[in-house]
PDB file of N, CA and C in Angstrom:
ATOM      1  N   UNK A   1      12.057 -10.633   8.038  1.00  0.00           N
ATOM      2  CA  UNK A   1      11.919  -9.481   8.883  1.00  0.00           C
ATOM      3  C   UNK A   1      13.320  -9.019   9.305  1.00  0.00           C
ATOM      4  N   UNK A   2      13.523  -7.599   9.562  1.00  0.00           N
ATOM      5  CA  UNK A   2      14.814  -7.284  10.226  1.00  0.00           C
ATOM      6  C   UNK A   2      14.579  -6.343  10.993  1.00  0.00           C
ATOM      7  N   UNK A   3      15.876  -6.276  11.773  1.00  0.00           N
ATOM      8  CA  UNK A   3      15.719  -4.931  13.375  1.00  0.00           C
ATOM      9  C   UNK A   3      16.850  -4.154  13.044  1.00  0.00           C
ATOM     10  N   UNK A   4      16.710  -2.986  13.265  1.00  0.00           N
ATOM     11  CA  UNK A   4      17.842  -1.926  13.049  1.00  0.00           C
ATOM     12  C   UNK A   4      18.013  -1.934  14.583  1.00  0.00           C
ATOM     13  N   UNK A   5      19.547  -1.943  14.962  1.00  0.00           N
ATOM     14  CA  UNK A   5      20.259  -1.645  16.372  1.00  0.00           C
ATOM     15  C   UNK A   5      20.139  -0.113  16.774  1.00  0.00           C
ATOM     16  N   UNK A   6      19.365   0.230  17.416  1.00  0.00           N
ATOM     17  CA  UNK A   6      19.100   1.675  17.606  1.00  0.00           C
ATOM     18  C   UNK A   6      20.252   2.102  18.534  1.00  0.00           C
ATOM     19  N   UNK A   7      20.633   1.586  19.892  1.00  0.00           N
ATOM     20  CA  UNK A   7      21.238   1.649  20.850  1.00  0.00           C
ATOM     21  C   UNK A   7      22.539   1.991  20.336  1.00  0.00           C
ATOM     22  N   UNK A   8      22.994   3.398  20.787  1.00  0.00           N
ATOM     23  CA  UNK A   8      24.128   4.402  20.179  1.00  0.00           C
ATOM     24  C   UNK A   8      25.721   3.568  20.927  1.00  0.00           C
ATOM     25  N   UNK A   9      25.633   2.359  21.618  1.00  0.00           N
ATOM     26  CA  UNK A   9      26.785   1.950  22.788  1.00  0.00           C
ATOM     27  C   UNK A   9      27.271   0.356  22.219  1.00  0.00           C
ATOM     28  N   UNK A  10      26.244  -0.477  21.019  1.00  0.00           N
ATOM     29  CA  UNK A  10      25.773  -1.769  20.877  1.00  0.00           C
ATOM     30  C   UNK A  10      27.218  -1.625  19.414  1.00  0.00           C
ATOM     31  N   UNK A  11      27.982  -2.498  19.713  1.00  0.00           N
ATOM     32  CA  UNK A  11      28.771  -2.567  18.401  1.00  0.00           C
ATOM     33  C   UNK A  11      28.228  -2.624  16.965  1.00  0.00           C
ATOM     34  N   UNK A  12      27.205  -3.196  17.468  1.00  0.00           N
ATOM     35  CA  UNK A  12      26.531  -3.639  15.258  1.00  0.00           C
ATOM     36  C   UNK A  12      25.205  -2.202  15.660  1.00  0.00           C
ATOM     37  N   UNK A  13      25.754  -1.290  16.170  1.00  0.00           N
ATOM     38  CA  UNK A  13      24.746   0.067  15.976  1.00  0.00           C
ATOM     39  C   UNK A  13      24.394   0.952  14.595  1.00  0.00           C
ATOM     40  N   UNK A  14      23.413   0.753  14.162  1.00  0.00           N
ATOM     41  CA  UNK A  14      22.959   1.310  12.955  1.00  0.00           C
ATOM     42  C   UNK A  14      23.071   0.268  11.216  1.00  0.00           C
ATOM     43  N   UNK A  15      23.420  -0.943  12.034  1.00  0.00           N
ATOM     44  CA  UNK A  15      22.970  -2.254  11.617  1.00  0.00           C
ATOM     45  C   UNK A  15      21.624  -2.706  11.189  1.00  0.00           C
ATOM     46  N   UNK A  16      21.242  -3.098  10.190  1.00  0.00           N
ATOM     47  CA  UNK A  16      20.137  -4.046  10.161  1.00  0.00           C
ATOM     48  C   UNK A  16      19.998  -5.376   9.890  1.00  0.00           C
ATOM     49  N   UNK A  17      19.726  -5.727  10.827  1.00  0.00           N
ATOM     50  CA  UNK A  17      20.124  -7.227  10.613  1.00  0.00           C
ATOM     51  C   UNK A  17      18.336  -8.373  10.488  1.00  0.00           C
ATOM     52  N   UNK A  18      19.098  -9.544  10.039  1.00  0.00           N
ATOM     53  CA  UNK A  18      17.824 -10.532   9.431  1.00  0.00           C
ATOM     54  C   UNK A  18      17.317 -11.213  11.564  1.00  0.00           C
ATOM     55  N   UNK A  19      15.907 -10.608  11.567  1.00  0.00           N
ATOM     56  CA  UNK A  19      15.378 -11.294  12.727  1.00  0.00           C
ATOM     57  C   UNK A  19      14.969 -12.349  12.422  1.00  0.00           C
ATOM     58  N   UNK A  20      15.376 -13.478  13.369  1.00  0.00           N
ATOM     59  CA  UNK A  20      14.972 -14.991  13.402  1.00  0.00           C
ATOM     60  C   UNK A  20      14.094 -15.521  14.679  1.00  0.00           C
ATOM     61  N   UNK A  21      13.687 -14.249  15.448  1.00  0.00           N
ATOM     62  CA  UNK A  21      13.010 -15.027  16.579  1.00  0.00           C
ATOM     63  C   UNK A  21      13.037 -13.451  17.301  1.00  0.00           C
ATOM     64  N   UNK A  22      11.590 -13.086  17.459  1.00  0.00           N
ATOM     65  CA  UNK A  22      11.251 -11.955  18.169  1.00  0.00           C
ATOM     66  C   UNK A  22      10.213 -12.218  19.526  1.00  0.00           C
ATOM     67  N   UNK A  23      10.427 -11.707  20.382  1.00  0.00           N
ATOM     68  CA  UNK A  23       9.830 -12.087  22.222  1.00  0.00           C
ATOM     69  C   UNK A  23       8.902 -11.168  21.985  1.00  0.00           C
ATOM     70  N   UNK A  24       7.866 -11.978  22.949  1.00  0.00           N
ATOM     71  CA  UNK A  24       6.539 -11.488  22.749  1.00  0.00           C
ATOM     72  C   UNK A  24       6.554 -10.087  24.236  1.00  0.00           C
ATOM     73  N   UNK A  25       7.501 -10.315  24.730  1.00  0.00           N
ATOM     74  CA  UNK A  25       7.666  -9.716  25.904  1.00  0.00           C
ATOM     75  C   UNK A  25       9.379  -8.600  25.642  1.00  0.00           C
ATOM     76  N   UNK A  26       9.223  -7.332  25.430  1.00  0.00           N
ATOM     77  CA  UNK A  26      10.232  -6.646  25.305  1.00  0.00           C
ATOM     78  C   UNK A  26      11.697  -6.583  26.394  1.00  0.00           C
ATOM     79  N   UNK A  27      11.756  -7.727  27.571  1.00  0.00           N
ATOM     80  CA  UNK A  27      12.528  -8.146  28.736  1.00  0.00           C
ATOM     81  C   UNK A  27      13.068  -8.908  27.861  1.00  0.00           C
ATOM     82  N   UNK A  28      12.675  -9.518  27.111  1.00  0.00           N
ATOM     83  CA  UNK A  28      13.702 -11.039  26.494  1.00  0.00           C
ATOM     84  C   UNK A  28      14.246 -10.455  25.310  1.00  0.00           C
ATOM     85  N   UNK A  29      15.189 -11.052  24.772  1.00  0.00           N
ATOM     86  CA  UNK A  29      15.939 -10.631  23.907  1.00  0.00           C
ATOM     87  C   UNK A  29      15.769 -11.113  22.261  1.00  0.00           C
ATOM     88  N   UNK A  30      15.943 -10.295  21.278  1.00  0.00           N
ATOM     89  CA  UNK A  30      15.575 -10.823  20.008  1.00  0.00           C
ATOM     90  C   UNK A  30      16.631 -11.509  19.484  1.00  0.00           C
ATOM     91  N   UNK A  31      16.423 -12.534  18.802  1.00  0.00           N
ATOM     92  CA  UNK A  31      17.562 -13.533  17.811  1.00  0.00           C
ATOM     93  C   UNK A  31      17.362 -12.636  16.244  1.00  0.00           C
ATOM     94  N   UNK A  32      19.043 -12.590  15.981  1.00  0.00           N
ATOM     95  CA  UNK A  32      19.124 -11.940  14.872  1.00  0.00           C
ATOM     96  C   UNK A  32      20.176 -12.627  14.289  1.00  0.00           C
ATOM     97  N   UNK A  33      20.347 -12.536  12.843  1.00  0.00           N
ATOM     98  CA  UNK A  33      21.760 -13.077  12.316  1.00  0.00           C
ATOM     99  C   UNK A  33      22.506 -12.154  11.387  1.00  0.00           C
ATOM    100  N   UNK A  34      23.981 -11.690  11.755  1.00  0.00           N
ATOM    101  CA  UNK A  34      24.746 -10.693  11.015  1.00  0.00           C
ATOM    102  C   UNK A  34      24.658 -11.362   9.856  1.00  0.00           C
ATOM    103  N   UNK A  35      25.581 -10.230   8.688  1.00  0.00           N
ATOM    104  CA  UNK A  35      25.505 -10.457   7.238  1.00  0.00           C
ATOM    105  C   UNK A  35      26.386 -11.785   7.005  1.00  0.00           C
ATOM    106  N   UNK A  36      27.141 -12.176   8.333  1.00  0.00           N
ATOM    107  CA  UNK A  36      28.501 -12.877   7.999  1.00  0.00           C
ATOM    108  C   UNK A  36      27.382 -14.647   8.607  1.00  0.00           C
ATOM    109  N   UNK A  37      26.636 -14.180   9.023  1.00  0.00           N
ATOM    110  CA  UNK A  37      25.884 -15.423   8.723  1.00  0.00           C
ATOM    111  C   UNK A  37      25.605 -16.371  11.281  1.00  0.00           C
ATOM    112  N   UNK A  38      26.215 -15.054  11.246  1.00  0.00           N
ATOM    113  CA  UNK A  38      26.870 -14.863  12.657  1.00  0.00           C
ATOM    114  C   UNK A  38      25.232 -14.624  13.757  1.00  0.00           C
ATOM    115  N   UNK A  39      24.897 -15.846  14.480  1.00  0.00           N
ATOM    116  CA  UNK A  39      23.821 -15.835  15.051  1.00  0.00           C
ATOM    117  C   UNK A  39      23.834 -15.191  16.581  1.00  0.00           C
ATOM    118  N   UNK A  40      22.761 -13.980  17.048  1.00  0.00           N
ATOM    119  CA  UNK A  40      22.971 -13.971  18.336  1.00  0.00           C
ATOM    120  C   UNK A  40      21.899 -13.029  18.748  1.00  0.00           C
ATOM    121  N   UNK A  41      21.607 -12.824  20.329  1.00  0.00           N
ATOM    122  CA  UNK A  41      20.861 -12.058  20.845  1.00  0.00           C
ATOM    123  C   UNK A  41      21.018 -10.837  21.205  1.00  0.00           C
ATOM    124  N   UNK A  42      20.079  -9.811  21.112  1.00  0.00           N
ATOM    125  CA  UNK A  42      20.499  -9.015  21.055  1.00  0.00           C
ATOM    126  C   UNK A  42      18.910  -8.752  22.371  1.00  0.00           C
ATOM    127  N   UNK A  43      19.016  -7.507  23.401  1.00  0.00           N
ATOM    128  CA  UNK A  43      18.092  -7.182  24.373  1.00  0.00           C
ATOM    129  C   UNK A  43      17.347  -6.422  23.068  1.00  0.00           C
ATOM    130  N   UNK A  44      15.720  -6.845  23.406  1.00  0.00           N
ATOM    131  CA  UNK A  44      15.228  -5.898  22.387  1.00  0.00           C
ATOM    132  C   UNK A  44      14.555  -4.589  22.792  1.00  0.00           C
ATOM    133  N   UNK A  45      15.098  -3.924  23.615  1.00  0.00           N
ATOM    134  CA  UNK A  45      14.788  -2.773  23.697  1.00  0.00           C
ATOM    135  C   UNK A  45      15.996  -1.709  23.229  1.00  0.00           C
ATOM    136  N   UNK A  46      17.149  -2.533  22.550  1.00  0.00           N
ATOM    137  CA  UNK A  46      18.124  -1.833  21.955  1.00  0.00           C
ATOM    138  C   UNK A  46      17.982  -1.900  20.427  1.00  0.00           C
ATOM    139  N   UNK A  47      16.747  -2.802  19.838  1.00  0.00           N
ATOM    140  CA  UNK A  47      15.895  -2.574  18.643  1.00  0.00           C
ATOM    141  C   UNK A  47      15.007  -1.697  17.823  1.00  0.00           C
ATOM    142  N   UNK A  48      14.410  -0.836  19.435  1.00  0.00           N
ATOM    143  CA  UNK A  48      13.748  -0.046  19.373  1.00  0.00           C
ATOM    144  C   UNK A  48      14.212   1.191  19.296  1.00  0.00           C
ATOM    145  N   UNK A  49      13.226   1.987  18.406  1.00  0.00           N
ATOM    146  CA  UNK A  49      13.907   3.737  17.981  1.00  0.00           C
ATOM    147  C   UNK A  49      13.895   4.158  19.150  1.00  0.00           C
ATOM    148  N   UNK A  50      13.270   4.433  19.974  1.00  0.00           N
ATOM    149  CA  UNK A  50      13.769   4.657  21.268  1.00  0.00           C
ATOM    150  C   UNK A  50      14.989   4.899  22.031  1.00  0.00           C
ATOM    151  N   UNK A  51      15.741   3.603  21.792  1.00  0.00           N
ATOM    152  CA  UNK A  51      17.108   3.073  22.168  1.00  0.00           C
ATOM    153  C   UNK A  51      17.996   4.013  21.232  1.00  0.00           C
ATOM    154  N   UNK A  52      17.776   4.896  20.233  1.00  0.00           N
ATOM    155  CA  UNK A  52      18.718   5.562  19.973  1.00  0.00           C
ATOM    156  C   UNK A  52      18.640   7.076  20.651  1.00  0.00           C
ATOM    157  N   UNK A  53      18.028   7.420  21.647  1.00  0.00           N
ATOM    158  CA  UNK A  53      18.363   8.714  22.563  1.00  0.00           C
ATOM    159  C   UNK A  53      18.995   8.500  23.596  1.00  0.00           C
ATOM    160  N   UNK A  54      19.568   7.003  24.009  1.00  0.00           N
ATOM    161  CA  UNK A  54      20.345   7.216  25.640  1.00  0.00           C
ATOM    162  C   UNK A  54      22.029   7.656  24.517  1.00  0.00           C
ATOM    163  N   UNK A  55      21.943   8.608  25.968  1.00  0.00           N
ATOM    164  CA  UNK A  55      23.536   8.663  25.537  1.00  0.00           C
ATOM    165  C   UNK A  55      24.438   8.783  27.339  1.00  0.00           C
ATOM    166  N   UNK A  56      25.581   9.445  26.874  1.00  0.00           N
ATOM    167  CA  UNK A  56      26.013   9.256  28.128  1.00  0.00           C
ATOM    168  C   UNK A  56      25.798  10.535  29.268  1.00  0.00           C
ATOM    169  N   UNK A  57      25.782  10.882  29.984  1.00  0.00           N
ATOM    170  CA  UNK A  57      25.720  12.132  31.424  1.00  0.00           C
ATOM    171  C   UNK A  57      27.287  12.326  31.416  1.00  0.00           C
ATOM    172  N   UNK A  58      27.431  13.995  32.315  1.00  0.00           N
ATOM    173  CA  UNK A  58      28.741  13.917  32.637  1.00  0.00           C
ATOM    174  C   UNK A  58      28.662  13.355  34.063  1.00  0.00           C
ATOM    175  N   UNK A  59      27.618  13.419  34.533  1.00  0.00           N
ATOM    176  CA  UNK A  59      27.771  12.666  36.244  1.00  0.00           C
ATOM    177  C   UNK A  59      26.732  11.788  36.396  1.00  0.00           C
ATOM    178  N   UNK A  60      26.926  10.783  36.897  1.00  0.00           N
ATOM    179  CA  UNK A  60      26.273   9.420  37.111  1.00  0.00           C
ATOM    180  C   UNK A  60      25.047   9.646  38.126  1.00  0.00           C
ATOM    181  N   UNK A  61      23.690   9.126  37.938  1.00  0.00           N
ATOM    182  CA  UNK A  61      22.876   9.393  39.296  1.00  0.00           C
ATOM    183  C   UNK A  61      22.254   8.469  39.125  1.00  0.00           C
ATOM    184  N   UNK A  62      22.356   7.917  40.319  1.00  0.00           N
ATOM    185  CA  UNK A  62      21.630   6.616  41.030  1.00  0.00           C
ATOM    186  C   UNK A  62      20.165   6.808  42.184  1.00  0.00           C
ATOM    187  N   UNK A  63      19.340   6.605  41.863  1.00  0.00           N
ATOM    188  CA  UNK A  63      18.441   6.682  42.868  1.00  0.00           C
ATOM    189  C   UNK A  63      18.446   5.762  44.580  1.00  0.00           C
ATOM    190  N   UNK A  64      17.753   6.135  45.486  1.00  0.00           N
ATOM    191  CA  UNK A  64      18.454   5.647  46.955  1.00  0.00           C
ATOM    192  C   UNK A  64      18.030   4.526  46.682  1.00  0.00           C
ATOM    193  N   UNK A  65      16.869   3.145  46.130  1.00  0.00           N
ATOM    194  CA  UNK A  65      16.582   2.170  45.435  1.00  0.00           C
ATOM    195  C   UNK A  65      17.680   1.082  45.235  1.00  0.00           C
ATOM    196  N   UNK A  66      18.571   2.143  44.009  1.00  0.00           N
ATOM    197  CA  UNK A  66      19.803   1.252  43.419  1.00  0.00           C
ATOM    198  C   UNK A  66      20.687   1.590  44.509  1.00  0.00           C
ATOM    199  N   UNK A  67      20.921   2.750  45.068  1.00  0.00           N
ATOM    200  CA  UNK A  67      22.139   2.197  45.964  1.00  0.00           C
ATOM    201  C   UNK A  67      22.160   1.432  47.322  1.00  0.00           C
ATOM    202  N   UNK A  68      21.132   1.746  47.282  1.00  0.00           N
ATOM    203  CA  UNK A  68      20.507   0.508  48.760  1.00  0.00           C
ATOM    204  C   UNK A  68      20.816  -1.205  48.223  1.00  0.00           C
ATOM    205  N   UNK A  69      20.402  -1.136  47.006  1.00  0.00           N
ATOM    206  CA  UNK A  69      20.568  -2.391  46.390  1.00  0.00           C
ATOM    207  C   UNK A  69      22.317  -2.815  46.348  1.00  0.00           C
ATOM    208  N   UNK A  70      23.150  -1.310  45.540  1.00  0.00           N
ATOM    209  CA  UNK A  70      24.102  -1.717  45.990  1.00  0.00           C
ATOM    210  C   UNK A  70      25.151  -1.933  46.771  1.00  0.00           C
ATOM    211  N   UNK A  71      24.694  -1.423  47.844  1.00  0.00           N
ATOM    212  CA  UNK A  71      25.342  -1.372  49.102  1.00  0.00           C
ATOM    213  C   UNK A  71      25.193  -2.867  49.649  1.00  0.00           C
ATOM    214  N   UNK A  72      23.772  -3.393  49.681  1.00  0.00           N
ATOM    215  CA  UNK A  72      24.019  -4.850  49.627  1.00  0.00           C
ATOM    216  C   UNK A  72      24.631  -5.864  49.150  1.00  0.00           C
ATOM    217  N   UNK A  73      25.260  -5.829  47.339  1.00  0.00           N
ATOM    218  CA  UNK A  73      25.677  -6.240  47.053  1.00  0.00           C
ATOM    219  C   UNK A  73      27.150  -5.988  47.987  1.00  0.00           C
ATOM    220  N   UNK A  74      27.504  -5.395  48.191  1.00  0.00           N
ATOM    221  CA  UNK A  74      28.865  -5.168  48.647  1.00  0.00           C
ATOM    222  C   UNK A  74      29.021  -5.336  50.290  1.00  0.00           C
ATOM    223  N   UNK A  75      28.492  -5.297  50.818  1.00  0.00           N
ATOM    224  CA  UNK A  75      28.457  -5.535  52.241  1.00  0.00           C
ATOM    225  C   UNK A  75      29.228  -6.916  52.452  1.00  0.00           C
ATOM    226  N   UNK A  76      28.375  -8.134  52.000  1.00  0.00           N
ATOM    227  CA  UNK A  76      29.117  -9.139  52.550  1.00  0.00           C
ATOM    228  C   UNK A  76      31.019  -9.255  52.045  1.00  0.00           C
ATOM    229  N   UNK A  77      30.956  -8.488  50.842  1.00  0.00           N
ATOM    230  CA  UNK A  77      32.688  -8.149  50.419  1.00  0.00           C
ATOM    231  C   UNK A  77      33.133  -7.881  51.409  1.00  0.00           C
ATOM    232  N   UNK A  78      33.043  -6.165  51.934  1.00  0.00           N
ATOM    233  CA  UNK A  78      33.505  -5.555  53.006  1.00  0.00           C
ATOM    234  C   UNK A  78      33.098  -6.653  54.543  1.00  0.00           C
ATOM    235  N   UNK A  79      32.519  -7.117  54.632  1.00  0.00           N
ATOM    236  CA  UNK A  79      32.238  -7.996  55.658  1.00  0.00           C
ATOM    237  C   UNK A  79      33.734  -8.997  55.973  1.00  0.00           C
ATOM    238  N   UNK A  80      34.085  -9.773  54.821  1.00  0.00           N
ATOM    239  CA  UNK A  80      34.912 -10.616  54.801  1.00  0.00           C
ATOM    240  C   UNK A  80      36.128  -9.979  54.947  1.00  0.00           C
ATOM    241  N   UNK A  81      36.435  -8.898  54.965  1.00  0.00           N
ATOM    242  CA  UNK A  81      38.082  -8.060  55.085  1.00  0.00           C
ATOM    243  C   UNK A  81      38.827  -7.739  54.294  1.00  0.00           C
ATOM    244  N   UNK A  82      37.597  -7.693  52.743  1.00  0.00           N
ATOM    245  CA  UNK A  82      37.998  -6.701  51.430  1.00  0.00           C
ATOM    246  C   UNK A  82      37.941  -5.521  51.768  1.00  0.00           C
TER     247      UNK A  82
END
């Protein structure tokens, strides 16, 4: 079996490579091995045709969700006298 790298950002993009282990759950990542014999995971939703329409924005948007989230992450930084 093999997976073509759909994901336009993934170095081995437009790759097809030999699958050795596919997740029954699209969160986990698929095992694939390059031509050079080179074993590794790849997220498998960057397998999917799908994964070849993200591209990039000229301006970034975050929903209040993620920045709530990351404002937490960063708080205890700024806390300490970063």
């Amino acid at each position: 079996m093999t997976a073509t790298v759909y994901y336009p950002f993934h170095p081995l993009h437009g790759r097809k490579l030999s699958v050795t282990s596919r997740p029954r759950h699209p969160e986990l990542p698929v095992t694939v091995v390059d031509e050079t014999g080179f074993c590794l995971r790849i997220p498998a939703w960057m397998v999917a045709p799908e994964a070849a329409h993200y591209q990039l924005a000229d301006q970034a948007t975050l929903d209040a969700q993620t920045l709530r989230a990351l404002a937490a992450l960063l708080m205890p930084l700024l806390d300490d006298g970063m």
